[in-house]
C-alpha atoms as a PDB file:
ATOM      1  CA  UNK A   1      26.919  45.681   0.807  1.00  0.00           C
ATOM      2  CA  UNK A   2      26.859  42.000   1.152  1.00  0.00           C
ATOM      3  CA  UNK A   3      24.382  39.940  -1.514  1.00  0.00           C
ATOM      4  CA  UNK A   4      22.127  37.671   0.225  1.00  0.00           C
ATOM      5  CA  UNK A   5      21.158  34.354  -1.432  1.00  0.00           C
ATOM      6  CA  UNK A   6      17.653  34.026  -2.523  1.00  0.00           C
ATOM      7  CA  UNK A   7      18.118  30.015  -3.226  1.00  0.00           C
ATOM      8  CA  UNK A   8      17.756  30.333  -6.861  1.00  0.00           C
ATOM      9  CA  UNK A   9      14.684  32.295  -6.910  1.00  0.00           C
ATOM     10  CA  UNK A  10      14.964  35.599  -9.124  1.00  0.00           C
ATOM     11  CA  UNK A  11      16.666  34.733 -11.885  1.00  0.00           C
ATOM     12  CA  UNK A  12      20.070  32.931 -12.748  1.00  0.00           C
ATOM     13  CA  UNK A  13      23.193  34.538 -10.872  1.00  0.00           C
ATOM     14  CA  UNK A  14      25.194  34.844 -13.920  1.00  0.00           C
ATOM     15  CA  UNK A  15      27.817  33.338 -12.300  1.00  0.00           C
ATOM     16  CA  UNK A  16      28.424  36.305  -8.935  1.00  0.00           C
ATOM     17  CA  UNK A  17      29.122  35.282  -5.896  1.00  0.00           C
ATOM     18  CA  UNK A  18      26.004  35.032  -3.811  1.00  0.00           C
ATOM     19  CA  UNK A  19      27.522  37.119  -0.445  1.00  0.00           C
ATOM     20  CA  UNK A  20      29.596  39.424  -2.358  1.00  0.00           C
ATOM     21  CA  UNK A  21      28.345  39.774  -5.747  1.00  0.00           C
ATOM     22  CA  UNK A  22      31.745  39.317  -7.665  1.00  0.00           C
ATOM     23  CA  UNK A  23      31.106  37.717 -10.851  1.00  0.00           C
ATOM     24  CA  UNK A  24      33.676  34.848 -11.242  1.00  0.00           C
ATOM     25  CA  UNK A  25      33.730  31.668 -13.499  1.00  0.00           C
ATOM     26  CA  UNK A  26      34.290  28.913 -10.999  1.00  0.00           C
ATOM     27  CA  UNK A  27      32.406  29.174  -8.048  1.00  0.00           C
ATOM     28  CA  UNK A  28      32.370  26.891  -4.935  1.00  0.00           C
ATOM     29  CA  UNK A  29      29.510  25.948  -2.394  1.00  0.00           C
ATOM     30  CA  UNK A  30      30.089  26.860   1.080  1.00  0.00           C
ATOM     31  CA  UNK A  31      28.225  27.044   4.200  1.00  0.00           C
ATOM     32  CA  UNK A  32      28.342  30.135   5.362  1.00  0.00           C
ATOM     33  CA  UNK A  33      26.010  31.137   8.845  1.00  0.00           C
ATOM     34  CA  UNK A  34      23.927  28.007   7.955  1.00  0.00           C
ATOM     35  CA  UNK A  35      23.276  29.083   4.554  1.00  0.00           C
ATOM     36  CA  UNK A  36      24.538  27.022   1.643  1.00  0.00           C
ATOM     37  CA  UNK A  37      25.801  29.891  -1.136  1.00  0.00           C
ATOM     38  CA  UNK A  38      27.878  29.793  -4.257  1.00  0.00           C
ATOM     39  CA  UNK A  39      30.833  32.057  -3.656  1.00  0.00           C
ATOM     40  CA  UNK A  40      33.825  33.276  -5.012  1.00  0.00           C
ATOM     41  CA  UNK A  41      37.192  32.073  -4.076  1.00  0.00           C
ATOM     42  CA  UNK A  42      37.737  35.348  -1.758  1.00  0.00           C
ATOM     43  CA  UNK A  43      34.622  34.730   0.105  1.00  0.00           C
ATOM     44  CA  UNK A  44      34.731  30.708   0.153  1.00  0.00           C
ATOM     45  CA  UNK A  45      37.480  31.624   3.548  1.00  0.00           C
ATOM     46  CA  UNK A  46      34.405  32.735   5.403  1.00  0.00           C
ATOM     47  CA  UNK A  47      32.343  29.727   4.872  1.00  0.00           C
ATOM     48  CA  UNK A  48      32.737  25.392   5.124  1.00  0.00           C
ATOM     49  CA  UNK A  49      33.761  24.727   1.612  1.00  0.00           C
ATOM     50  CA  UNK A  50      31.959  21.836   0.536  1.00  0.00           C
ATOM     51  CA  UNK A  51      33.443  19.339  -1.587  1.00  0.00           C
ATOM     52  CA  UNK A  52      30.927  17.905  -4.014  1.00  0.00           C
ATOM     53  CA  UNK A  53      32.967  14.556  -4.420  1.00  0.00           C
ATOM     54  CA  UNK A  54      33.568  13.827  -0.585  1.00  0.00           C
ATOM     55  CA  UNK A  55      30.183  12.441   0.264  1.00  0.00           C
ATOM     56  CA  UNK A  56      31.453  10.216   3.233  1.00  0.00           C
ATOM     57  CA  UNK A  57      30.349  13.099   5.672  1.00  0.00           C
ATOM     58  CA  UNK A  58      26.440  12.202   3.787  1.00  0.00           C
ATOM     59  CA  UNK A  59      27.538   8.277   4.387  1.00  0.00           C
ATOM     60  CA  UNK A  60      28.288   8.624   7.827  1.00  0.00           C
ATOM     61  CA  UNK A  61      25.078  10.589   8.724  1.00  0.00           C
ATOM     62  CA  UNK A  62      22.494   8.081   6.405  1.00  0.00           C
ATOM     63  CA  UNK A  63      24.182   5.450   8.456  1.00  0.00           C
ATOM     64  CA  UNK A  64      23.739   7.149  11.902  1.00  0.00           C
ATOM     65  CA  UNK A  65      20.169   7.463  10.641  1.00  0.00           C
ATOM     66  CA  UNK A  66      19.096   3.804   9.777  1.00  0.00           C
ATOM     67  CA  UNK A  67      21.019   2.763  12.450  1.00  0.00           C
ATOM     68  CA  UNK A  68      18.655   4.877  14.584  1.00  0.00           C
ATOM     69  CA  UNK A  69      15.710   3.900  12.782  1.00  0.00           C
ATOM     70  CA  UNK A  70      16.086   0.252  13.304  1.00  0.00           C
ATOM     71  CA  UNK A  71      16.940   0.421  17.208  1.00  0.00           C
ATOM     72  CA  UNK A  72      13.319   2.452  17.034  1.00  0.00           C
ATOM     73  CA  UNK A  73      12.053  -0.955  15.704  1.00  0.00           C
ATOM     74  CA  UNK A  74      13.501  -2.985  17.860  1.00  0.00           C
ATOM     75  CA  UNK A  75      12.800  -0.900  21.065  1.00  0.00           C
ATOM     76  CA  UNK A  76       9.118  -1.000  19.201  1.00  0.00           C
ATOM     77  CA  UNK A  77       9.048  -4.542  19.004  1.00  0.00           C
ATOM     78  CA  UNK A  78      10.128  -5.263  22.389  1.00  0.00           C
ATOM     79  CA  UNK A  79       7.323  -3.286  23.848  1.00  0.00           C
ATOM     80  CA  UNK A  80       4.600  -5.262  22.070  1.00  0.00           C
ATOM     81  CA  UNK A  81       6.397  -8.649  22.575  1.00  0.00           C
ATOM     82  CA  UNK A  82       7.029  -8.161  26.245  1.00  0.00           C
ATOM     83  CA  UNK A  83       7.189 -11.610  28.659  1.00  0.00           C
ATOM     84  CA  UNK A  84       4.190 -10.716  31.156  1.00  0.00           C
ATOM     85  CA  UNK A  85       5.035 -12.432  34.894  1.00  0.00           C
ATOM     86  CA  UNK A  86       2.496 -15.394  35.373  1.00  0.00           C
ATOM     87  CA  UNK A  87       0.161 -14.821  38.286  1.00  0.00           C
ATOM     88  CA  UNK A  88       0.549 -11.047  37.961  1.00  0.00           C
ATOM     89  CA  UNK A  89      -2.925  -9.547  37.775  1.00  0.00           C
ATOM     90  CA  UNK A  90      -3.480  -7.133  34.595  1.00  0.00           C
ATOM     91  CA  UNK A  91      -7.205  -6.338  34.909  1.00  0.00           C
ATOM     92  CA  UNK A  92      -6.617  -2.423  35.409  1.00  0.00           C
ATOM     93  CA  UNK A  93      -4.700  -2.825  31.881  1.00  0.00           C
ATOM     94  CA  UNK A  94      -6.304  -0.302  29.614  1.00  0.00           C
ATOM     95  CA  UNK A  95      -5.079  -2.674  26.743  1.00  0.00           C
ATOM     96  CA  UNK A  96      -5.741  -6.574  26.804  1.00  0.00           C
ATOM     97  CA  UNK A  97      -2.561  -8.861  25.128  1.00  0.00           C
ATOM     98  CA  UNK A  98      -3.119  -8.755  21.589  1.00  0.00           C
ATOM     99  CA  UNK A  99      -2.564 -11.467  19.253  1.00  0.00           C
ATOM    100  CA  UNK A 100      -0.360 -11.713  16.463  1.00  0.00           C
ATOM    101  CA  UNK A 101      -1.246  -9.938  13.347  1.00  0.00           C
ATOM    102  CA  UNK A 102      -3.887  -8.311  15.166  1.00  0.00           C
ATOM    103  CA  UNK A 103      -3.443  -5.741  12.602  1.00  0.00           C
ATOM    104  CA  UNK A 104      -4.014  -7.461   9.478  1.00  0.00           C
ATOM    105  CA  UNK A 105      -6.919  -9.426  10.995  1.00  0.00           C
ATOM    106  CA  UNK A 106      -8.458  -6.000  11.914  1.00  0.00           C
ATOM    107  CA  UNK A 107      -7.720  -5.165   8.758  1.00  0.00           C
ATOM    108  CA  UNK A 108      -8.637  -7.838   6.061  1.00  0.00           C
ATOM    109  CA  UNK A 109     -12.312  -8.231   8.404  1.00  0.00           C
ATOM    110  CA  UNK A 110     -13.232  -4.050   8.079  1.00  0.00           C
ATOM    111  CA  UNK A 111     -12.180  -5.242   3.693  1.00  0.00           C
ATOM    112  CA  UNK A 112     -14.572  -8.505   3.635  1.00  0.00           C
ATOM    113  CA  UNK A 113     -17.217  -6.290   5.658  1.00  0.00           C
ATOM    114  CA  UNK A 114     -16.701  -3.808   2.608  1.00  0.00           C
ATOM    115  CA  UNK A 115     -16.013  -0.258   5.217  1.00  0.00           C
ATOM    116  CA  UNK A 116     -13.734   1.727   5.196  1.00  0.00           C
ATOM    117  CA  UNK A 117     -11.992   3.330   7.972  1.00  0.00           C
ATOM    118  CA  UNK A 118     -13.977   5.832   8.684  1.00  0.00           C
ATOM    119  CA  UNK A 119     -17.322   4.134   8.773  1.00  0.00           C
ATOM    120  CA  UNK A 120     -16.714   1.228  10.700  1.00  0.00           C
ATOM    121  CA  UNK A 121     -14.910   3.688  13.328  1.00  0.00           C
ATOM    122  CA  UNK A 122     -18.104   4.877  13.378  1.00  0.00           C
ATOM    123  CA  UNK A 123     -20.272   2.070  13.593  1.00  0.00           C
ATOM    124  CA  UNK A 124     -18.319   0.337  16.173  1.00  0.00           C
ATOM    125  CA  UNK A 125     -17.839   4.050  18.140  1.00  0.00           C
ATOM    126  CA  UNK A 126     -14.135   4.476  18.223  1.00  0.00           C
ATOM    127  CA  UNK A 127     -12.000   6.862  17.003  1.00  0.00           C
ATOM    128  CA  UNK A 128     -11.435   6.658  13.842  1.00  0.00           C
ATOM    129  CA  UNK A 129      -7.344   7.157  14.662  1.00  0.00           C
ATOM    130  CA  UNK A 130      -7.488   4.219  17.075  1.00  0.00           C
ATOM    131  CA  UNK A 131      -8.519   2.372  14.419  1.00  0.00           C
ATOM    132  CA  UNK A 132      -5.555   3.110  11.872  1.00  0.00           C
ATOM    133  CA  UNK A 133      -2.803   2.680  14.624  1.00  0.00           C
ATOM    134  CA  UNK A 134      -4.933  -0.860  15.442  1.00  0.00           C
ATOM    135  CA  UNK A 135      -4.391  -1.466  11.220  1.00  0.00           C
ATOM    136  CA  UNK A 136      -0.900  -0.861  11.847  1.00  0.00           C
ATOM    137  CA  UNK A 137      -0.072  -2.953  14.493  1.00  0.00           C
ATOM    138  CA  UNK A 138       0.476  -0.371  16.909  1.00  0.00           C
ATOM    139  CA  UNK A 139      -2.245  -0.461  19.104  1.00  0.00           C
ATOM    140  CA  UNK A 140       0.271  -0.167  22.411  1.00  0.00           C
ATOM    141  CA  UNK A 141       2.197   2.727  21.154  1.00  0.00           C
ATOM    142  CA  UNK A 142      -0.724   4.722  20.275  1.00  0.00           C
ATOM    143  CA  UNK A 143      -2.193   3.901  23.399  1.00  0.00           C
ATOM    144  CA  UNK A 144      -5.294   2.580  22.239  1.00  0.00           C
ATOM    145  CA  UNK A 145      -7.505   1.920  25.113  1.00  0.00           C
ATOM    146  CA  UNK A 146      -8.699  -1.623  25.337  1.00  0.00           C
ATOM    147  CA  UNK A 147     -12.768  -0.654  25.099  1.00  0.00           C
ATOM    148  CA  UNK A 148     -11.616  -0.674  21.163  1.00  0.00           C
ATOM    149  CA  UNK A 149     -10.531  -3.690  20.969  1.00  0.00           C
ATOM    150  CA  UNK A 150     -13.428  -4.976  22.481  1.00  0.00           C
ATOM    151  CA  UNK A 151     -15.336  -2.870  20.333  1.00  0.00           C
ATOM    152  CA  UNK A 152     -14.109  -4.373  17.300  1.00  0.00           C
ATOM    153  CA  UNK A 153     -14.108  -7.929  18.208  1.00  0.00           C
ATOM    154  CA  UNK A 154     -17.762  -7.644  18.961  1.00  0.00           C
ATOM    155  CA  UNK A 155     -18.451  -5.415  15.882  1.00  0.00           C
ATOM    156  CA  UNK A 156     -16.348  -7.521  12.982  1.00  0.00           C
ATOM    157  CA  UNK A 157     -16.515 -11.194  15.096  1.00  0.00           C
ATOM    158  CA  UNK A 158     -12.728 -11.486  15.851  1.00  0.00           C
ATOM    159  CA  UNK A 159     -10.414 -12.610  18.094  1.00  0.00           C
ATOM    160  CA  UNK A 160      -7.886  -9.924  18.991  1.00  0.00           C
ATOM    161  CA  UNK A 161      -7.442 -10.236  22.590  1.00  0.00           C
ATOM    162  CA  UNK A 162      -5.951 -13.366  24.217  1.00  0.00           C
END
């Protein structure tokens, strides 16, 4: 009967293969049904043996990765920053146009009023969520409504909205 591996908890395997049992010296990782297992050279044949110097597999996913992460930015970016047609009317917007570092203005006024998030969520009745994605600079993604920002320009004295 096949050994199952119980990723290092239980003890030390002494050195046995974890699908087989075998106890061998040199053992290799492989992938075997989606579980990573030290095994014996009999058993490595039913498994992805994984080479621990070839890393460029690790490389080419990490760079997959950032390079996802920072087209999420930009596609971010682009939906704050968006040109708005002149003579268009926005009134039924549930968000007014934000300025720049809206954030950090939110932000550094909630620290001079000396609140933190919680309370002045509460004092200027919003959600105290709203408020954090405001903090952050993403108001629009969050879909803040724009009764908060209106909220918090009246409660703090700021200019958020142009």
């Amino acid at each position: 009967m096949a050994k199952y591996s119980t990723g290092g908890v239980g003890g030390d395997s002494g050195g046995a293969c974890e699908l087989c049992g075998a106890e061998e010296s040199s053992l290799s990782t492989a992938t075997v049904a989606g579980a990573r297992l030290d095994v014996c050279s009999e058993c490595a044949q039913h498994g992805e043996t994984e080479s621990r110097t070839d890393t460029g597999g690790d490389r080419e996913r990490e760079r997959r990765r950032k390079a996802a992460q920072n087209t999420a930015k930009l596609d971010d970016a682009r939906s704050v920053e968006t040109d708005w047609e002149e003579g268009t009317e926005y009134e039924d917007d549930p968000l007014p146009y934000l300025v720049g570092g809206y954030g950090e203005t939110v932000e550094e006024a909630r620290q001079a009023a000396g609140l933190q998030t919680d309370e002045l969520a509460g004092e200027a009745g919003i959600d105290e969520d709203d408020l954090v994605a405001i903090e952050q600079g993403r108001a629009a993604r969050a879909n803040v409504g724009g009764s908060a920002i209106e909220a918090l320009e009246e409660y703090l004295g700021v200019e958020l909205a142009e």
